[in-house]
Protein backbone atom coordinates (compact mmCIF):
# COMPACT_ATOMS: atom_id res chain seq x y z
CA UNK A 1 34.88 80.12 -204.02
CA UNK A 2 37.63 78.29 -202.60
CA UNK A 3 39.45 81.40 -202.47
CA UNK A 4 36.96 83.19 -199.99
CA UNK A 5 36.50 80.83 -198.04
CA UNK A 6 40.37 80.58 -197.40
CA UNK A 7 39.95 84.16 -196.84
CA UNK A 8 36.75 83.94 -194.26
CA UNK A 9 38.86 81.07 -192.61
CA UNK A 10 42.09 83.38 -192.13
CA UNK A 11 39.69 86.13 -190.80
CA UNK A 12 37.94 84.09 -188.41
CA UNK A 13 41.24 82.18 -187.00
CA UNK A 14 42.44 83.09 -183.64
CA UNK A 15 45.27 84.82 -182.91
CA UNK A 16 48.98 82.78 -182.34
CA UNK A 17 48.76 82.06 -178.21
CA UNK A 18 51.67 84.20 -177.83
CA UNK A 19 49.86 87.75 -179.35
CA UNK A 20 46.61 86.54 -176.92
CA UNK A 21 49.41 87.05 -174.47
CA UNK A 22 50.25 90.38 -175.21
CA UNK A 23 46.46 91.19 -175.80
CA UNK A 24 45.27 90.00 -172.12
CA UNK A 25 48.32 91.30 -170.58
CA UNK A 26 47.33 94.97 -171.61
CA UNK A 27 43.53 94.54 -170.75
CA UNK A 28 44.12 93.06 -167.58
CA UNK A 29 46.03 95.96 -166.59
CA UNK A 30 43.13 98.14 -167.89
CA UNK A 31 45.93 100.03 -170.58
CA UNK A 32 46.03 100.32 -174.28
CA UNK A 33 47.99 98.28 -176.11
CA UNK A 34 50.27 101.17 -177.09
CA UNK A 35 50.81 101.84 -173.51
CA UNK A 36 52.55 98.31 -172.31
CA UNK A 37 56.27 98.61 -171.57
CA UNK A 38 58.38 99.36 -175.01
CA UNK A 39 59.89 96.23 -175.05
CA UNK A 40 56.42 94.27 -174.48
CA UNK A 41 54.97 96.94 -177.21
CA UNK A 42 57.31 96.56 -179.85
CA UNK A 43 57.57 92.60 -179.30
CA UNK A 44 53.33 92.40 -179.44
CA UNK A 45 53.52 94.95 -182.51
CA UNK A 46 56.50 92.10 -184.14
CA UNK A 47 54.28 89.22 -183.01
CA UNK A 48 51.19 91.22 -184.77
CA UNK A 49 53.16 91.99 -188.35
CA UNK A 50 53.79 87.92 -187.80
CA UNK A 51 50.86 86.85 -188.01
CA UNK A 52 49.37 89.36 -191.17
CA UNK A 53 52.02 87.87 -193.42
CA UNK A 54 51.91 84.55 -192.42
CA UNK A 55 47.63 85.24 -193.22
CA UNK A 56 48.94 86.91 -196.28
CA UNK A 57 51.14 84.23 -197.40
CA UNK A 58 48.52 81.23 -196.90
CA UNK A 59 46.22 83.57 -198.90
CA UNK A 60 48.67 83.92 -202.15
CA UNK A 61 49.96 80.48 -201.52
CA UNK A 62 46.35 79.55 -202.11
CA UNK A 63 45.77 81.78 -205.31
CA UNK A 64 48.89 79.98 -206.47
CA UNK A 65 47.14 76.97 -206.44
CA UNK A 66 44.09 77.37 -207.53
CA UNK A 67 45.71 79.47 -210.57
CA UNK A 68 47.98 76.62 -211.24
CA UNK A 69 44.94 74.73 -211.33
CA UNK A 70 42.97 76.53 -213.63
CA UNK A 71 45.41 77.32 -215.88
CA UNK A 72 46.86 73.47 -216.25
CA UNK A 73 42.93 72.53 -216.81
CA UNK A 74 42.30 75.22 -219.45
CA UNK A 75 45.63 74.69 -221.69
CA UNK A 76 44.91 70.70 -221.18
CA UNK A 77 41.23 71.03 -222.56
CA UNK A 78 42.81 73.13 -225.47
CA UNK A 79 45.46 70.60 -226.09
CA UNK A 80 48.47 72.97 -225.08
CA UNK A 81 51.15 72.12 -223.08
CA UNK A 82 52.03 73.17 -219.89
CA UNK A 83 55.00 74.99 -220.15
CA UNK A 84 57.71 76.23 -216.99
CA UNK A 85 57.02 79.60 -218.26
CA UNK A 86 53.26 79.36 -217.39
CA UNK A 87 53.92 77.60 -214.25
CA UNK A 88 56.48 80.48 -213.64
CA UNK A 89 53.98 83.43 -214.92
CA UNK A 90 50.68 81.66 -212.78
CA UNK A 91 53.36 81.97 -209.40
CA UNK A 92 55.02 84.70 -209.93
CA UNK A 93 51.83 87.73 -210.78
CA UNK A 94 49.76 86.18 -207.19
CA UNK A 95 52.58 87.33 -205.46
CA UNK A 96 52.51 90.56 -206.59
CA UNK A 97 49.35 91.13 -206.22
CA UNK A 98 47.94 88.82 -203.75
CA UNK A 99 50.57 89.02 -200.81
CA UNK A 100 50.36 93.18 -200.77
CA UNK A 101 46.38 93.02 -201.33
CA UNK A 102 46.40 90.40 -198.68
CA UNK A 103 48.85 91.55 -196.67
CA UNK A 104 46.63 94.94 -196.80
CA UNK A 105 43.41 93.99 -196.10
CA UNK A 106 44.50 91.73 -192.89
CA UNK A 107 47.04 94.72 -191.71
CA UNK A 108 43.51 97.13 -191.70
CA UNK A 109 41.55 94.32 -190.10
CA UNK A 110 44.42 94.33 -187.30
CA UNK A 111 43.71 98.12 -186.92
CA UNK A 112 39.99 97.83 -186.67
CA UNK A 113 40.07 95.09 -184.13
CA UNK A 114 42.25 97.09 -182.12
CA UNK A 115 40.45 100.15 -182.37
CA UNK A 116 37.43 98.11 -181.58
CA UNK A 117 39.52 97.19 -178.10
CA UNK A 118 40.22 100.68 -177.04
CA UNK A 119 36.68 101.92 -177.74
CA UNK A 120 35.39 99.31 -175.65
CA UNK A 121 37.84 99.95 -172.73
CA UNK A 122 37.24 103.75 -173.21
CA UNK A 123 32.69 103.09 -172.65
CA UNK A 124 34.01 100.45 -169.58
CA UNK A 125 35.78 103.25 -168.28
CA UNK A 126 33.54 106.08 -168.91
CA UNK A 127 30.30 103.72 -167.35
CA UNK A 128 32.67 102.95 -164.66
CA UNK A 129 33.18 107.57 -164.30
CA UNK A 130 29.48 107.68 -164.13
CA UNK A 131 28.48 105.34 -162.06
CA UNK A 132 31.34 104.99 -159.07
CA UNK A 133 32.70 107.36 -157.29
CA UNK A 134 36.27 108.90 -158.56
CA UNK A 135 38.37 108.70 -155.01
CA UNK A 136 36.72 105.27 -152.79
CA UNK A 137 35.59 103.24 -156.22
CA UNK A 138 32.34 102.31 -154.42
CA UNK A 139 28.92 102.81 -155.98
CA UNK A 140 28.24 107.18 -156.25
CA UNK A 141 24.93 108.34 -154.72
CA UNK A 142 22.75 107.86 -158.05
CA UNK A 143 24.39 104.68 -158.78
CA UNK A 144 23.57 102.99 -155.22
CA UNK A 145 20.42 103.87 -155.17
CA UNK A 146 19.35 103.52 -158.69
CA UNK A 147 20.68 99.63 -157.75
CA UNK A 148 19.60 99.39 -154.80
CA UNK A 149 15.86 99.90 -156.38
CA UNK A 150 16.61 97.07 -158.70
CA UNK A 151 17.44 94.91 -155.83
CA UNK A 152 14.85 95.79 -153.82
CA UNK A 153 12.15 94.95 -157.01
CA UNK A 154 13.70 91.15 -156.31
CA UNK A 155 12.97 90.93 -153.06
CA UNK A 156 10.54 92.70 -150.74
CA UNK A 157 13.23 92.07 -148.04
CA UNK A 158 16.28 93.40 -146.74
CA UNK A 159 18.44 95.96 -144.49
CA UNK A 160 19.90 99.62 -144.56
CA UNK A 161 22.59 100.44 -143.12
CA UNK A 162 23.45 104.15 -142.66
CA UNK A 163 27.22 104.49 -142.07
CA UNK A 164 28.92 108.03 -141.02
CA UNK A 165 32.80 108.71 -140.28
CA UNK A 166 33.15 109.95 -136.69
CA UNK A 167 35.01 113.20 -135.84
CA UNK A 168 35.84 113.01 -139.40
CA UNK A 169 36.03 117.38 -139.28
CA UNK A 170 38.86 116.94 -136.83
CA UNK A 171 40.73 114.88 -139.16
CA UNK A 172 40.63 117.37 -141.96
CA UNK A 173 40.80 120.12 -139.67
CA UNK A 174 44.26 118.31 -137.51
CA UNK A 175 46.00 116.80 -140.55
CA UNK A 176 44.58 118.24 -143.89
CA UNK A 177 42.05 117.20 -146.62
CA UNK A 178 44.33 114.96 -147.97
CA UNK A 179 44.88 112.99 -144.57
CA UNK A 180 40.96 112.90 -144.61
CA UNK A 181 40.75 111.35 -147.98
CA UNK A 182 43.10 108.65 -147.35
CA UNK A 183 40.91 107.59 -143.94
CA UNK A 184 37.96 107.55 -146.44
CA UNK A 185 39.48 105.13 -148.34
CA UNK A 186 40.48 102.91 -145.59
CA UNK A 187 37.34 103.16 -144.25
CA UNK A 188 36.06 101.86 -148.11
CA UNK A 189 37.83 99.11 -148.32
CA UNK A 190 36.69 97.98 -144.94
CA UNK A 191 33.61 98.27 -145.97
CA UNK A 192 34.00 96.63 -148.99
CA UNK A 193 35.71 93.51 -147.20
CA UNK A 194 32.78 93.32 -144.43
CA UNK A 195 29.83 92.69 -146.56
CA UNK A 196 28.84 89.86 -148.68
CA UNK A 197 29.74 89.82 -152.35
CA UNK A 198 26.23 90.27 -153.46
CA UNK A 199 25.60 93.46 -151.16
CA UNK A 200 25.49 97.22 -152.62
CA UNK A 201 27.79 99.60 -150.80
CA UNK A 202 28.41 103.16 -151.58
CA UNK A 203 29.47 106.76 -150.45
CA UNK A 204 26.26 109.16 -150.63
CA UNK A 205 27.60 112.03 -149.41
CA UNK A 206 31.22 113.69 -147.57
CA UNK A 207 31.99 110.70 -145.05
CA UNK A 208 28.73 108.95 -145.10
CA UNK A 209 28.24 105.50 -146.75
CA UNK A 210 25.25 103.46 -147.04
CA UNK A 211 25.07 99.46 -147.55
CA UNK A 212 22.41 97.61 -148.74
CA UNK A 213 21.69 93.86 -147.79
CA UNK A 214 19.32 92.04 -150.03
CA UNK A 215 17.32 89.60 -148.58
CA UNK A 216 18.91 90.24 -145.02
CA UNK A 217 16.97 89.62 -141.72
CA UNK A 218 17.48 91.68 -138.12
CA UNK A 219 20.11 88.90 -136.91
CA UNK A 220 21.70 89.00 -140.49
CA UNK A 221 22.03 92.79 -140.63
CA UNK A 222 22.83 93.15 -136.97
CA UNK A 223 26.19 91.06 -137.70
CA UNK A 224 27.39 92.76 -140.63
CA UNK A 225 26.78 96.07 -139.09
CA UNK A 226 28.84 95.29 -136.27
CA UNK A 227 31.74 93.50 -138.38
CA UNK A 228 31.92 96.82 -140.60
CA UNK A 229 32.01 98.53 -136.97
CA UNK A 230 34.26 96.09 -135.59
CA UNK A 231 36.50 96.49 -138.99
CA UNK A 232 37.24 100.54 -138.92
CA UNK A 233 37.56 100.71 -135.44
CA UNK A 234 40.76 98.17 -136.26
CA UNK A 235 42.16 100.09 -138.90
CA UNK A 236 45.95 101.17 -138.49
CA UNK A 237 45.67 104.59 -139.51
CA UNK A 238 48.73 107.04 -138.84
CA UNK A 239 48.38 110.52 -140.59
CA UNK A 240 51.07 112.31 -139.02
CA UNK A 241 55.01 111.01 -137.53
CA UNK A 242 53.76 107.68 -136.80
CA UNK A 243 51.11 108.04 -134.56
CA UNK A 244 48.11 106.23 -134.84
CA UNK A 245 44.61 107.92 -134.83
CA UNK A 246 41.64 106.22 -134.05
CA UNK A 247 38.86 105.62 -136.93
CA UNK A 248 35.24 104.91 -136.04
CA UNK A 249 31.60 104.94 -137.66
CA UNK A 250 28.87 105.55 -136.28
CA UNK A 251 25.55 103.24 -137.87
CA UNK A 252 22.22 103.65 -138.41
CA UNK A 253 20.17 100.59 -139.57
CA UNK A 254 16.42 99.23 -140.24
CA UNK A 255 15.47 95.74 -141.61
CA UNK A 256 12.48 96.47 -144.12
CA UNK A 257 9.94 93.84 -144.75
CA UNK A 258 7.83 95.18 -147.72
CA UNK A 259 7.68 97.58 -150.48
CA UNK A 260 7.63 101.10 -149.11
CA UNK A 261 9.95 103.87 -150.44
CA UNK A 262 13.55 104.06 -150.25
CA UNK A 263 13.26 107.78 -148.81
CA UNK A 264 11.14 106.27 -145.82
CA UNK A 265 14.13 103.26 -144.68
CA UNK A 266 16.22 106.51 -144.91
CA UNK A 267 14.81 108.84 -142.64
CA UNK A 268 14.23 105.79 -140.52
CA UNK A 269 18.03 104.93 -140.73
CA UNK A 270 19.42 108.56 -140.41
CA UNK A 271 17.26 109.04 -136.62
CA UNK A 272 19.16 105.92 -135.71
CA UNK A 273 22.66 107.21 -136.65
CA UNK A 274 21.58 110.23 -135.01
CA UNK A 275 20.49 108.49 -131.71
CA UNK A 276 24.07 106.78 -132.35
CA UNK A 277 26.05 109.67 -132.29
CA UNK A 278 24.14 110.89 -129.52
CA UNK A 279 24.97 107.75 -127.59
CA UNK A 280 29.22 108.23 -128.23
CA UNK A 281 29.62 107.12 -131.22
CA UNK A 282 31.22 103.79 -132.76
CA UNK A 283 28.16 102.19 -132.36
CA UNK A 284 25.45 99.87 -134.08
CA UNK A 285 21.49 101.35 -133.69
CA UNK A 286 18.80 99.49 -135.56
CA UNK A 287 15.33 100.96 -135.62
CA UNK A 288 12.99 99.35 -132.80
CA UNK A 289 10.61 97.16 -135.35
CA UNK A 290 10.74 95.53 -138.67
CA UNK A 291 8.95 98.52 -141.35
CA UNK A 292 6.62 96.62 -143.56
CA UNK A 293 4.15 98.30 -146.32
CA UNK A 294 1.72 99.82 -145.16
């Protein structure tokens, strides 16, 4: 018994501080543990072997003992003496056999845990594929409004906003698809950095974006719309020999006040980003009244 639980102990200890080191290091970087830098590899894989044997040891140190024990109470009971030989013969057979069993068992232990590791990074990763979209990171069509739902089962109120790229054809038509994707993604992260941290954002189709704002009122929703409007059209974008090119959105919005459909705040948003681009552009509509269920 004392044995096992030496051994459920060992299990269950944490790691030395300076392994947790190498550990977080590699997950904060989102990488594998194989893939840190070969130095910072081989010196986590040393730090690693460390720690097994010194597991290992304290296991057959603790067989030692307990044999020692045993044997010293047995030959007593019986009257025999305890010779060097036996001390010799009850230290020298654990660490034959305990230190490679031990040394075993914790080594495949190591190898589980960190198999455990990548598997979870690889679902993180994979959920992350599936829900976000591959070139901006925000939320993919599905995901945003699959979420937005759930926010929207919270609280019967809140705001739309329907966000569209301006002239964005001329840019890939001027200066290439590739020139277009990198306005896209300044045009995400201002997005990203205009809205509170509870807010949904994502990219539902080429160069259009939608936002949602839980809980927000008409005053609420009107100044976010206009600091995402206010934050593209200050964008230093310069797609070709240093010259800057203007980026602006265009913005449809409506403040709901009840339960009706998700399609309905849509249509209602897309006529206002429609009457926006038919009023020049870079510009905030909202729709002329509160919708509430009917």
């Amino acid at each position: 018994m004392l044995v096992s639980a030496v051994i459920q102990f060992l299990i269950t200890t944490p790691p030395s501080r300076r392994l947790m080191r190498c550990t977080s290091a590699a997950r904060s970087q989102n990488v594998k543990f194989q893939s840190l830098s070969p130095a910072r590899a081989v010196s986590c894989r040393g730090m690693a072997m460390w720690k097994i044997a010194f597991k290992a040891s304290l296991i057959t140190i603790a067989v030692i003992v307990v044999s020692q024990i045993v044997s010293f109470a047995i030959r007593y009971s019986a009257g025999q003496s305890f010779t060097a030989f036996v001390f010799a013969m009850n230290s020298i057979l654990p660490i034959l056999t305990a230190f490679p069993a031990g040394f075993l068992i914790f080594w495949q232990n190591e190898k589980l845990k960190r198999a455990l590791a990548e598997l979870s990074e690889a679902h993180t990763q994979l959920k992350a594929k599936a829900t976000h979209d591959q070139m901006t990171g925000l939320l993919n069509r599905e995901a945003f409004f699959e979420k937005s739902k759930q926010a929207r089962r919270k609280s019967d109120s809140g705001a739309l906003l329907l966000i569209d790229a301006d002239n964005f054809k001329t840019i890939n038509d001027t200066f290439g698809h590739l020139v277009g994707d990198e306005a896209l993604k300044l045009i995400s992260n201002a997005l990203r950095s205009s809205i509170r941290d509870h807010d949904l954002v994502g990219r539902v189709g080429g160069e259009e974006f939608c936002v949602f704002l839980p809980a927000a009122n008409q005053e609420e929703a009107a100044m976010i719309a206009e600091r995402i409007r206010a934050e593209v059209e200050g964008l230093a974008f310069f797609p070709a020999e240093a010259r800057p090119h203007r980026l602006t959105v265009s913005i449809g919005a409506v403040v709901s006040a009840g339960q009706q459909p998700t399609s309905q705040l849509m249509r209602l948003a897309d006529r206002c980003l429609y009457e926006a681009k038919e009023k020049g552009r870079n510009r905030v509509v909202f729709a002329r009244s509160m919708v509430s269920a009917a």
